[in-house]
C-alpha atoms as a PDB file:
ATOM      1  CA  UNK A   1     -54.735  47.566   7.705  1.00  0.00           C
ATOM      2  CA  UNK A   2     -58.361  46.251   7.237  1.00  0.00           C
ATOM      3  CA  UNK A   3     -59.706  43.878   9.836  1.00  0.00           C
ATOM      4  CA  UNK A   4     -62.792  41.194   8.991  1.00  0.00           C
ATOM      5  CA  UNK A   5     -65.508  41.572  11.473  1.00  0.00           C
ATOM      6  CA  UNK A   6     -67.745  38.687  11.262  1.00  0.00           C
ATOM      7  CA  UNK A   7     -71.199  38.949  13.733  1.00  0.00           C
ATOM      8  CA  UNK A   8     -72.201  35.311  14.178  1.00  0.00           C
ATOM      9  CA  UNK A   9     -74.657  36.278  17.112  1.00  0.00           C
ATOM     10  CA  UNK A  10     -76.798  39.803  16.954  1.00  0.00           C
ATOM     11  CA  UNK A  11     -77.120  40.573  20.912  1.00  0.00           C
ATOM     12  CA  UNK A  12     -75.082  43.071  22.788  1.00  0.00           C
ATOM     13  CA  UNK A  13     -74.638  41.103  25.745  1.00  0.00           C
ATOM     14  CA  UNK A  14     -72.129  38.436  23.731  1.00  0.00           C
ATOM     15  CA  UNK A  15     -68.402  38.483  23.835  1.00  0.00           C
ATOM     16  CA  UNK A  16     -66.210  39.959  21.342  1.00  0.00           C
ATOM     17  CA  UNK A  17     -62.465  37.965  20.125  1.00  0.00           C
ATOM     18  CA  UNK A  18     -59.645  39.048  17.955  1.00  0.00           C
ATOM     19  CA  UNK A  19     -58.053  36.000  16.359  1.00  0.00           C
ATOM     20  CA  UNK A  20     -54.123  36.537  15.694  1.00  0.00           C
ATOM     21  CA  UNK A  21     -52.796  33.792  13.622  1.00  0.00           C
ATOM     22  CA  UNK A  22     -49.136  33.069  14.057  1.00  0.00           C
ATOM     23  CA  UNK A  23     -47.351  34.040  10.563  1.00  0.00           C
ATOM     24  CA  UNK A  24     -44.296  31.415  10.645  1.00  0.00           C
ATOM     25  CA  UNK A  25     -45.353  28.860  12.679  1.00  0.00           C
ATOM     26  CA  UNK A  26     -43.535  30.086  15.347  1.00  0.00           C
ATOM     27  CA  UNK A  27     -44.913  31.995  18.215  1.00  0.00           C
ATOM     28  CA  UNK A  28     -41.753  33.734  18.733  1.00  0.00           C
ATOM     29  CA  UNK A  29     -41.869  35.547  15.477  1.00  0.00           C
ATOM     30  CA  UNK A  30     -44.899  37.930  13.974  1.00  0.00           C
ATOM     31  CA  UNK A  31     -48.580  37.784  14.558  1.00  0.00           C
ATOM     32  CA  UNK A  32     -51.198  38.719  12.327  1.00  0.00           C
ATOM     33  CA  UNK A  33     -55.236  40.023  13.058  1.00  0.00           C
ATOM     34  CA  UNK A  34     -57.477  38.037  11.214  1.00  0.00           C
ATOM     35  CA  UNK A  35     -60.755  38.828  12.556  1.00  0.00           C
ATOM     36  CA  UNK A  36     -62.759  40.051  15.007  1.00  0.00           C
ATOM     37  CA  UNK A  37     -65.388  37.415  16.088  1.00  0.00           C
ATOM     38  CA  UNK A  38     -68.994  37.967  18.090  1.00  0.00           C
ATOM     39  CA  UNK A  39     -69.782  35.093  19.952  1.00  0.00           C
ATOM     40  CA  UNK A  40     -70.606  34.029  23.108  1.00  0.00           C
ATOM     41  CA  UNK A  41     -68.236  31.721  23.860  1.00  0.00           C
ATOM     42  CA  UNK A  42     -64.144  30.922  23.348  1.00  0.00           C
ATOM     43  CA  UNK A  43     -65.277  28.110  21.541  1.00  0.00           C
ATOM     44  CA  UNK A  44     -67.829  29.042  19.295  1.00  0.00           C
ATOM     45  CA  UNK A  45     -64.845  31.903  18.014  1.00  0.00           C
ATOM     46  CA  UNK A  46     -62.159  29.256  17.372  1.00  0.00           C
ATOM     47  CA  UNK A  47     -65.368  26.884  15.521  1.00  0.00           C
ATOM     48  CA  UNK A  48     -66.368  30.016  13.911  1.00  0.00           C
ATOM     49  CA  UNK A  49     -62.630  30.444  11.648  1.00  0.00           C
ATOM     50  CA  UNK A  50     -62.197  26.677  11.073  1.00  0.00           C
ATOM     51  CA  UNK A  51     -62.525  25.557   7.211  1.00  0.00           C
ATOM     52  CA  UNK A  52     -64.898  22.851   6.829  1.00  0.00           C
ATOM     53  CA  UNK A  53     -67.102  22.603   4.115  1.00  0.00           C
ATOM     54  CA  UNK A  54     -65.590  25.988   2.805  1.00  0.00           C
ATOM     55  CA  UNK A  55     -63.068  28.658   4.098  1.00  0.00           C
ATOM     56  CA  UNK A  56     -64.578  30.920   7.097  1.00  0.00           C
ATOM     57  CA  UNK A  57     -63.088  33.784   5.424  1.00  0.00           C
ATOM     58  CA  UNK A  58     -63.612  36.059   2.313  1.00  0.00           C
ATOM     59  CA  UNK A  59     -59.727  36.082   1.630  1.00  0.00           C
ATOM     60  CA  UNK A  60     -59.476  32.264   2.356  1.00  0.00           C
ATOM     61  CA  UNK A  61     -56.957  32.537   5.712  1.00  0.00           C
ATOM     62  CA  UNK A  62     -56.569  29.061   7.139  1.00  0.00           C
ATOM     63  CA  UNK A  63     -58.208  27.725   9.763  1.00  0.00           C
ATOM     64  CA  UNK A  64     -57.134  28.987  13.439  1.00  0.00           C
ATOM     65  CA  UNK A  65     -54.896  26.252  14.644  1.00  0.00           C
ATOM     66  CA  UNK A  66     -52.565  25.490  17.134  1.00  0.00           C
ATOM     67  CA  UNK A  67     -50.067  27.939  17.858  1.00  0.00           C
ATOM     68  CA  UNK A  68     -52.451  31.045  17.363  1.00  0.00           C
ATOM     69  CA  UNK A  69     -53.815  33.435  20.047  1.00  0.00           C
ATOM     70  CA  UNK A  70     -57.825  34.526  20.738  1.00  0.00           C
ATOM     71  CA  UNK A  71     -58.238  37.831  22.486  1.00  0.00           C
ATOM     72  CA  UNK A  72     -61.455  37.789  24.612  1.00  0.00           C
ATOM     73  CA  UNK A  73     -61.865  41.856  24.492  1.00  0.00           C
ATOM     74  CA  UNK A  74     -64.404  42.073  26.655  1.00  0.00           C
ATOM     75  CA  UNK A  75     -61.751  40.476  29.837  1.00  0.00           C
ATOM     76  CA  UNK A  76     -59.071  41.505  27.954  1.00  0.00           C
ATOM     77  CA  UNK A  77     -57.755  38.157  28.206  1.00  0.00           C
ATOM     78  CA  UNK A  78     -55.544  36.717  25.869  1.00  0.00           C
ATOM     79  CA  UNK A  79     -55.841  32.882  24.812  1.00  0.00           C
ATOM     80  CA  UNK A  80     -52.889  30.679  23.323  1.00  0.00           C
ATOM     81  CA  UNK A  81     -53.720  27.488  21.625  1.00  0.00           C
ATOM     82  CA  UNK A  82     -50.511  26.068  22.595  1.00  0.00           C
ATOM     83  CA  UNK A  83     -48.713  23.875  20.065  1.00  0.00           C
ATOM     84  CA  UNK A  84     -46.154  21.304  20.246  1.00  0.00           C
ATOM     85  CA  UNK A  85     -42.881  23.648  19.980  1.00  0.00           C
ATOM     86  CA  UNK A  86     -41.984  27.269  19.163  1.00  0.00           C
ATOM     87  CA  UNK A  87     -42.287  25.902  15.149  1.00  0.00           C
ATOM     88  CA  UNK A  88     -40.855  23.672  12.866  1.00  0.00           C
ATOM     89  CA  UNK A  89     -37.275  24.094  13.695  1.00  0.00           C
ATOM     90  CA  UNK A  90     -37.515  25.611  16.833  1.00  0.00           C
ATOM     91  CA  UNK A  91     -35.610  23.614  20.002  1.00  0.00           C
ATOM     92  CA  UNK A  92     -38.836  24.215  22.534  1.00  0.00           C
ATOM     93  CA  UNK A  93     -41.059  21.343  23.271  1.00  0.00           C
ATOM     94  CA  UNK A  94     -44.137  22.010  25.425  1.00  0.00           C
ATOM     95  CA  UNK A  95     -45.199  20.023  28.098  1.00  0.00           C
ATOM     96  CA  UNK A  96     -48.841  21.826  28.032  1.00  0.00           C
ATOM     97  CA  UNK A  97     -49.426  21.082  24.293  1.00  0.00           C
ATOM     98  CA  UNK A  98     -52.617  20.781  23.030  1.00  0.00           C
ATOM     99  CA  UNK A  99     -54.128  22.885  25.616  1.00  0.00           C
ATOM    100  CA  UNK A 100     -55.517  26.471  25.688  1.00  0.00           C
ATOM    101  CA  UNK A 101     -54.005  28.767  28.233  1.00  0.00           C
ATOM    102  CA  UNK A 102     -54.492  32.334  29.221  1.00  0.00           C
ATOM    103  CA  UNK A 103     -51.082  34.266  28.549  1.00  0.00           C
ATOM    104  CA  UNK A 104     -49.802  37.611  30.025  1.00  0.00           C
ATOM    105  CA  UNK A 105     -47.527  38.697  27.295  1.00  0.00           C
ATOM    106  CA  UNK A 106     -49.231  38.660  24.049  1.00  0.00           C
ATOM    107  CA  UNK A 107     -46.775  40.668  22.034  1.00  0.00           C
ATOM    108  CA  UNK A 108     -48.061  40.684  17.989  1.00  0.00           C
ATOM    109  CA  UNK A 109     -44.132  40.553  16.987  1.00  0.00           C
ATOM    110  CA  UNK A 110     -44.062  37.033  18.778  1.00  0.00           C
ATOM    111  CA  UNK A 111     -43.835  36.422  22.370  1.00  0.00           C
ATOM    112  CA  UNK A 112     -41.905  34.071  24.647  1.00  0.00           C
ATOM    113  CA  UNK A 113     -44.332  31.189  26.037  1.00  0.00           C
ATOM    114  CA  UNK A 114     -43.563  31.061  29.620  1.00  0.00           C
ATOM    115  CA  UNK A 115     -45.232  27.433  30.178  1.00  0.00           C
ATOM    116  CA  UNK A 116     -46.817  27.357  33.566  1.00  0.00           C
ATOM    117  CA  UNK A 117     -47.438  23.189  34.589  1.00  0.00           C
ATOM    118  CA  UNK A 118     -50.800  22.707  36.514  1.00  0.00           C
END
């Protein structure tokens, strides 16, 4: 399996994220790596695979959206862009939608999103 590393900042104190795009929509079926990002920030790696004036990435994946997971691998923390429902047909609706939340259970076959209300 090849992996994209793209270096957007050229210091070794900056942060290092895997971005997993969710394959079906559906964050209880299969992952996939997309890239490795070097940035300093959570937000500069999601910015960093969005298509805006032309795709991010040499194979023309789609932007990292909302349902897809960043992997800070420097914490080892793993970041879920949580989306409305477990996918088009699924019978979930989340209450934290639209927000970013750490998750324990990152699995890259799909993972149940235990929703935690703050």
């Amino acid at each position: 399996m090849q992996y994209l590393c793209c270096v957007v900042k050229d210091s070794w104190w900056y942060k290092m994220f895997d971005i997993y795009h969710s394959t079906k929509g559906n964050n209880e079926l299969p992952y996939v790596r997309v890239a490795c990002i070097h940035t300093d920030s959570l937000s500069e790696a999601f910015g960093s695979t969005q298509n805006i004036e032309e795709s991010w990435h040499p194979e023309g994946k789609r932007s990292t959206s909302s349902g897809d997971v960043l992997h800070d691998l420097i914490n080892d923390k793993f970041y879920f862009l949580v989306p409305m429902g477990n996918g088009r047909h699924g019978e979930k609706i989340y209450e934290t939608w639209g927000d970013t939340v750490v998750i324990d259970n990152f699995d890259l076959n799909g993972f149940i999103y235990n929703e935690v209300q703050t």
